[in-house]
Every structure is written in structure tokens, then in C-alpha cells.
Protein backbone atom coordinates (compact mmCIF):
# COMPACT_ATOMS: atom_id res chain seq x y z
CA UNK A 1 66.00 88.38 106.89
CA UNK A 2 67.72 87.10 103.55
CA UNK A 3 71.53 86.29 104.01
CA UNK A 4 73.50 88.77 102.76
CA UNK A 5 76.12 87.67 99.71
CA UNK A 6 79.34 89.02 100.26
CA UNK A 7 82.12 88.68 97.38
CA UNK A 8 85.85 88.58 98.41
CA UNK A 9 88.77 90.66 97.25
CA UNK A 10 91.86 89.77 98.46
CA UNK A 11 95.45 88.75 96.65
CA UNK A 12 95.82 85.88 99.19
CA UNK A 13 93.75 82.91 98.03
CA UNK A 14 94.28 80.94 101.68
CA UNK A 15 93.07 84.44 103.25
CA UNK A 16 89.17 84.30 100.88
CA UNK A 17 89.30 80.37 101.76
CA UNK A 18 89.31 81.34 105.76
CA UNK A 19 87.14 83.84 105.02
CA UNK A 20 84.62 81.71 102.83
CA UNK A 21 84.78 79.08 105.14
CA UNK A 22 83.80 81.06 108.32
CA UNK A 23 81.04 83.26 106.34
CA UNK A 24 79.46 80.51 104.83
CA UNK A 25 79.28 78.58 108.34
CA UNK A 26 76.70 81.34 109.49
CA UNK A 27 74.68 80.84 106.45
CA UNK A 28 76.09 83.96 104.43
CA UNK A 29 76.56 83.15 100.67
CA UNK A 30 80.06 84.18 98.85
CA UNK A 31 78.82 85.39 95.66
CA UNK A 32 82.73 85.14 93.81
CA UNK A 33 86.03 85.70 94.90
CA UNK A 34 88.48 88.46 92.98
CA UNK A 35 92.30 88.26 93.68
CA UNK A 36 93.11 92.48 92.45
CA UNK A 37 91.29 95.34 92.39
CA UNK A 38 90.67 95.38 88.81
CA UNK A 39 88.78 91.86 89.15
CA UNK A 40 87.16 93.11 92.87
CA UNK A 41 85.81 95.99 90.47
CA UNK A 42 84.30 93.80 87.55
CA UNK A 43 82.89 91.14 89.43
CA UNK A 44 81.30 93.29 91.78
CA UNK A 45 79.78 95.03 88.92
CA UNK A 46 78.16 91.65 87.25
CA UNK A 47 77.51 89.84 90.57
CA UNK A 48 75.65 92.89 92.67
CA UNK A 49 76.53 91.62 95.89
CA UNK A 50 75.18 93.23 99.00
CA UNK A 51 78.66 93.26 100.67
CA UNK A 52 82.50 93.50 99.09
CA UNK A 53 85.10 92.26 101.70
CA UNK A 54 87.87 94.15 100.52
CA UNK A 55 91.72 94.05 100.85
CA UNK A 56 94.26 96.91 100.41
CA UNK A 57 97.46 95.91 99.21
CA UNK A 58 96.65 94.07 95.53
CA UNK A 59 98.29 93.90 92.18
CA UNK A 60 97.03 95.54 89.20
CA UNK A 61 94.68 97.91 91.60
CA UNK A 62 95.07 98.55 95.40
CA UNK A 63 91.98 98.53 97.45
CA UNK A 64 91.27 101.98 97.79
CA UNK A 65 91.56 102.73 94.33
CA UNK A 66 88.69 99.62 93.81
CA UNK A 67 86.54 101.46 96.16
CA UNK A 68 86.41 104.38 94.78
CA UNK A 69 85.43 103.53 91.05
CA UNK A 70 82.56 100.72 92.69
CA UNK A 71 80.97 104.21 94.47
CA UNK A 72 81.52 106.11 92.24
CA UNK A 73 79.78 103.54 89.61
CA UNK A 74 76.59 103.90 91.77
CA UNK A 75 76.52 100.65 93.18
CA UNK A 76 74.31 100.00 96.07
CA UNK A 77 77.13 97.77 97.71
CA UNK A 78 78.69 98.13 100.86
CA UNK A 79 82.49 98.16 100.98
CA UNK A 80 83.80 96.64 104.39
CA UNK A 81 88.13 97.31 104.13
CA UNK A 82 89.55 94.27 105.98
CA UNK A 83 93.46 94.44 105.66
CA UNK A 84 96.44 93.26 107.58
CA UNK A 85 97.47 97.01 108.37
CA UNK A 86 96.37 99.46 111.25
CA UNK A 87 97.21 102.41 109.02
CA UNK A 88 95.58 105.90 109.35
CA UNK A 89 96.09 106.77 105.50
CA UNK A 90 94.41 103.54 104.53
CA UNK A 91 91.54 104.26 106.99
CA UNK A 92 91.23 107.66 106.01
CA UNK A 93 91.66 107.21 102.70
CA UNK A 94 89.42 104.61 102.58
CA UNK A 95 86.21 106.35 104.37
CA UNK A 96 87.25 108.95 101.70
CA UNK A 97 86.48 106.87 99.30
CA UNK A 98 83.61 105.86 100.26
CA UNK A 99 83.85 102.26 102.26
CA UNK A 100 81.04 101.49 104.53
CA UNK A 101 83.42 100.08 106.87
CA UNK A 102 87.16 98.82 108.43
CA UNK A 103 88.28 95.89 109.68
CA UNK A 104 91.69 94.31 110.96
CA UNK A 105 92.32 90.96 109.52
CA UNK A 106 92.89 89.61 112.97
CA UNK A 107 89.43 90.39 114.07
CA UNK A 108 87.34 86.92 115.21
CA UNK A 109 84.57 85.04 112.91
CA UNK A 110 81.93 86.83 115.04
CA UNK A 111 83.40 89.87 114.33
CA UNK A 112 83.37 88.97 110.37
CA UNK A 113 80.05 87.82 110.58
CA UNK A 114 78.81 90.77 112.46
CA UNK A 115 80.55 92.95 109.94
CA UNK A 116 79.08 91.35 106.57
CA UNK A 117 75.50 91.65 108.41
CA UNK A 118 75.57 94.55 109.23
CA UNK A 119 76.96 96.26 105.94
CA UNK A 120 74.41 94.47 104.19
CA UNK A 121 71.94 96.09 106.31
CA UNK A 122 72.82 99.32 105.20
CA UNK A 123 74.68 100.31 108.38
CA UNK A 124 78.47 100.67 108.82
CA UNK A 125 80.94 99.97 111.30
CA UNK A 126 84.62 100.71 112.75
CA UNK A 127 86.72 98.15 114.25
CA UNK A 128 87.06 99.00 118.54
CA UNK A 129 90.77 99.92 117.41
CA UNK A 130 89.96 103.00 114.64
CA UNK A 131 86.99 104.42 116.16
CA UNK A 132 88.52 106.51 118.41
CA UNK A 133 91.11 107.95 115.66
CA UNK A 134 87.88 108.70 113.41
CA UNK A 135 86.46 110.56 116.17
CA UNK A 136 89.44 112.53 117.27
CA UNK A 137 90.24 113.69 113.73
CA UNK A 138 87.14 114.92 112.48
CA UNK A 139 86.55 116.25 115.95
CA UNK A 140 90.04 118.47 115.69
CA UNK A 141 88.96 119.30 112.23
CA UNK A 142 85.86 120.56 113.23
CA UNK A 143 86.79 122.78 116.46
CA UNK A 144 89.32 124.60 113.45
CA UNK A 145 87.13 124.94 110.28
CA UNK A 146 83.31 124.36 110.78
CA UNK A 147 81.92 125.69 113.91
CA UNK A 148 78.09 125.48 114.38
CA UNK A 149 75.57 122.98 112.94
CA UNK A 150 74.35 124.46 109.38
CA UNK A 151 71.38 122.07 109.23
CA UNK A 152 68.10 121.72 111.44
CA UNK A 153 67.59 118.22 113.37
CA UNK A 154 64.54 117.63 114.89
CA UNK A 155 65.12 116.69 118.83
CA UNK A 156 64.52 112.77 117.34
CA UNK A 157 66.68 112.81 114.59
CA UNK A 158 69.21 114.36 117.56
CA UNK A 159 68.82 111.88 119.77
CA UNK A 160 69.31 109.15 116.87
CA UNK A 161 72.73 110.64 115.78
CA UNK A 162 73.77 110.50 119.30
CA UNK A 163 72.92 107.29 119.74
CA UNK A 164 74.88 106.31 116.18
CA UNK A 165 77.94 107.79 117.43
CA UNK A 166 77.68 105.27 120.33
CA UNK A 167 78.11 103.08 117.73
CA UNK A 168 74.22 101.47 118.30
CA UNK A 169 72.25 99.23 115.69
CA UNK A 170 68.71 100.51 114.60
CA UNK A 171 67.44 97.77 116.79
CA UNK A 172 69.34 99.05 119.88
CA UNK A 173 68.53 102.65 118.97
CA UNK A 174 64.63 101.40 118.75
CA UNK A 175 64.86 99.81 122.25
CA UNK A 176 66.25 102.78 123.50
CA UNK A 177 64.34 105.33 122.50
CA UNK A 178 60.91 103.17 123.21
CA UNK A 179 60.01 103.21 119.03
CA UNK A 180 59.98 100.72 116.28
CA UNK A 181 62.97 100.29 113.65
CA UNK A 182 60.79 101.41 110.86
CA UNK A 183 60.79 104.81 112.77
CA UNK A 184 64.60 104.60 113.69
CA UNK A 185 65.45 104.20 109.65
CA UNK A 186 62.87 107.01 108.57
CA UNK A 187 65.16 109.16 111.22
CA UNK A 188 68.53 107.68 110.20
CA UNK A 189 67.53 108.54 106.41
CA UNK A 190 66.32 112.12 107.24
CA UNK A 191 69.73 112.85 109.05
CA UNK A 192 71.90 111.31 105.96
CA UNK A 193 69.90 113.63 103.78
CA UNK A 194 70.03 116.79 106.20
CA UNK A 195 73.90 116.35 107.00
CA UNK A 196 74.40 114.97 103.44
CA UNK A 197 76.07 112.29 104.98
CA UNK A 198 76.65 109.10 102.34
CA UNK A 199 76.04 106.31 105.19
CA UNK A 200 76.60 106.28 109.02
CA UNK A 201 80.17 106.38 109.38
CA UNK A 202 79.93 109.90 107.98
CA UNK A 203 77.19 111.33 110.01
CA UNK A 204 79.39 110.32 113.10
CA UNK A 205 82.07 112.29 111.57
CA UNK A 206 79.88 114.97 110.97
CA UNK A 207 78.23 114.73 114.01
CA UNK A 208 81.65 115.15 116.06
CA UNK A 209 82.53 117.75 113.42
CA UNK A 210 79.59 120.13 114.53
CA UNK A 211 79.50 119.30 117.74
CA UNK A 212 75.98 118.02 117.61
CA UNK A 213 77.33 114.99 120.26
């Protein structure tokens, strides 16, 4: 598999350095480095990276605000939010807006690493300490405003969006479920189209929303 390139948007030039350093010690390649918003936006724009590590709190543009106009430009990148700030309205906001992912900046390089990877990948991830808020809110929302599942799964495509909401990788899901990962993203796809879910984080929330896990 290609590295993924990941560029960096944070305000803090020691923070990208730490970041830089640890990313490209696993072989990923930092395609630039924006210090606001406005910058994360244009250089994400002419660079195309796979992955945006991307701050909250930043002159000129805050975070949020950056990930919403890179979405909405059509961009194939993934947004991963890593900020300083265990906030619900940034993580709420944020999925909102369409990031792929959230991160604490105290989380280990492993954890970074893991995180760029698996963004680039197409997938998305939570950090341990958020998860459990997504799941509760969307899972209140849902027992108060959308009973019943409005879409048909097949028992596969079920079983795959439970297994997603255990927070599993395609390869784990494949190992589980005895099939290949070609055949655990042609299931993954079909519920993202079905649910009209924009990547994984949202078909959890729309899987606790319906109840379908």
C-alpha cells in the first residue's frame, strides 16, 4: 500500500514539527504545512493530499469552518480534527461538517499513525474518549425522532454495520465474517449509499439512530 500524504493545519509551528517528525518516522509523507484555516483550505486544494490533520482554534479561519468549505469543495480528502480540547460542540460540530475523524492532541505516535492510515484508507475513526458521547447522542436522538429503519440491508450488509459500530477495520470485519476485503468494501459502500451515510462515522450514527445495532 502507498503511504498516505497527510498535510498539517495547525497555528502552532512546534505542534506540525512533532507531528511531521513522528509521521514521517513511519514512512508517511507531509505534503505542506498551513498555520490558519484559510491556508489549511488553499493548500489542501493545490496539494490533494489523502489526509488533512486539522486543528480547531486558528486565526483568520477556525477549524471547523476549514472543514466545511474542503467538503463542501468536493475533495476526496479525509479530515482527521486533532485539537487540544475534549469539547462536545467541536466534536459535533465537526462530524457536522463533515470530518472523517477526532483526535486529542495528547493521543501517542501510534495512535497518529494509526489515524493518518486509516483516514487515508477511506475509513474513519473516534478517539476511545468521544466514541461513547457519539453513540449516546445519536442514540437519544433516535429513540425521540426516527424510529424504525427506512432502508433495506441485506443480512451481510447488517452484519457489516454491526461490526463498524464495534469500531472494526475492513480487514478485521473480513476475518470475522470468513470473506475477503474486496467483499467487506462492496458491503461498506452499499450501506453508505442505502443509509446515505457520507463515510463510516455516520453510518454508526445512523446505525445507533435506527436501532439497526
Amino acid at each position: 500500500m502507498t503511504a498516505p500524504t497527510v498535510l498539517l493545519v495547525d497555528d502552532h509551528a512546534t505542534m506540525r514539527a512533532g507531528f511531521r517528525m513522528i509521521l514521517e518516522a513511519s514512512g508517511i509523507e507531509i505534503a505542506g504545512e498551513a498555520a490558519t484555516g484559510a491556508e489549511g483550505v488553499d493548500r489542501a486544494a493545490h496539494l490533494a493530499p489523502d489526509v488533512v490533520f486539522m486543528d480547531v482554534q486558528m486565526p483568520d479561519m477556525d477549524g471547523i469552518e476549514a472543514t466545511r468549505r474542503i467538503v463542501a469543495s468536493g475533495s476526496s480528502t479525509a479530515i482527521v480534527i486533532v485539537t487540544t480540547f475534549d469539547r462536545d460542540d467541536y466534536l459535533f460540530t465537526a462530524l457536522d461538517a463533515g470530518a472523517s475523524g477526532f483526535l486529542l492532541k495528547n493521543a501517542g505516535p501510534e495512535e497518529l499513525v494509526h489515524a493518518a492510515r486509516v483516514a487515508a484508507s477511506g475509513d474513519a475513526l473516534l478517539a476511545p474518549e468521544v466514541t461513547r458521547r457519539v453513540i449516546e447522542r445519536h442514540r437519544a436522538v433516535g429513540r425521540s425522532s426516527e424510529p424504525g429503519i427506512p432502508v433495506e440491508l441485506t443480512e451481510r450488509e447488517a452484519d457489516v454495520l454491526r461490526l463498524l459500530a464495534s469500531a472494526m477495520s475492513n480487514a478485521e470485519i473480513a476475518r470475522e465474517l470468513f470473506i475477503g476485503e474486496a467483499t467487506v468494501k462492496t458491503h461498506v459502500s452499499n450501506v453508505l449509499q442505502k443509509t446515505g451515510a457520507r463515510d463510516r462515522v455516520a453510518a454508526v450514527v445512523w446505525a445507533y439512530r435506527h436501532g439497526a445495532v
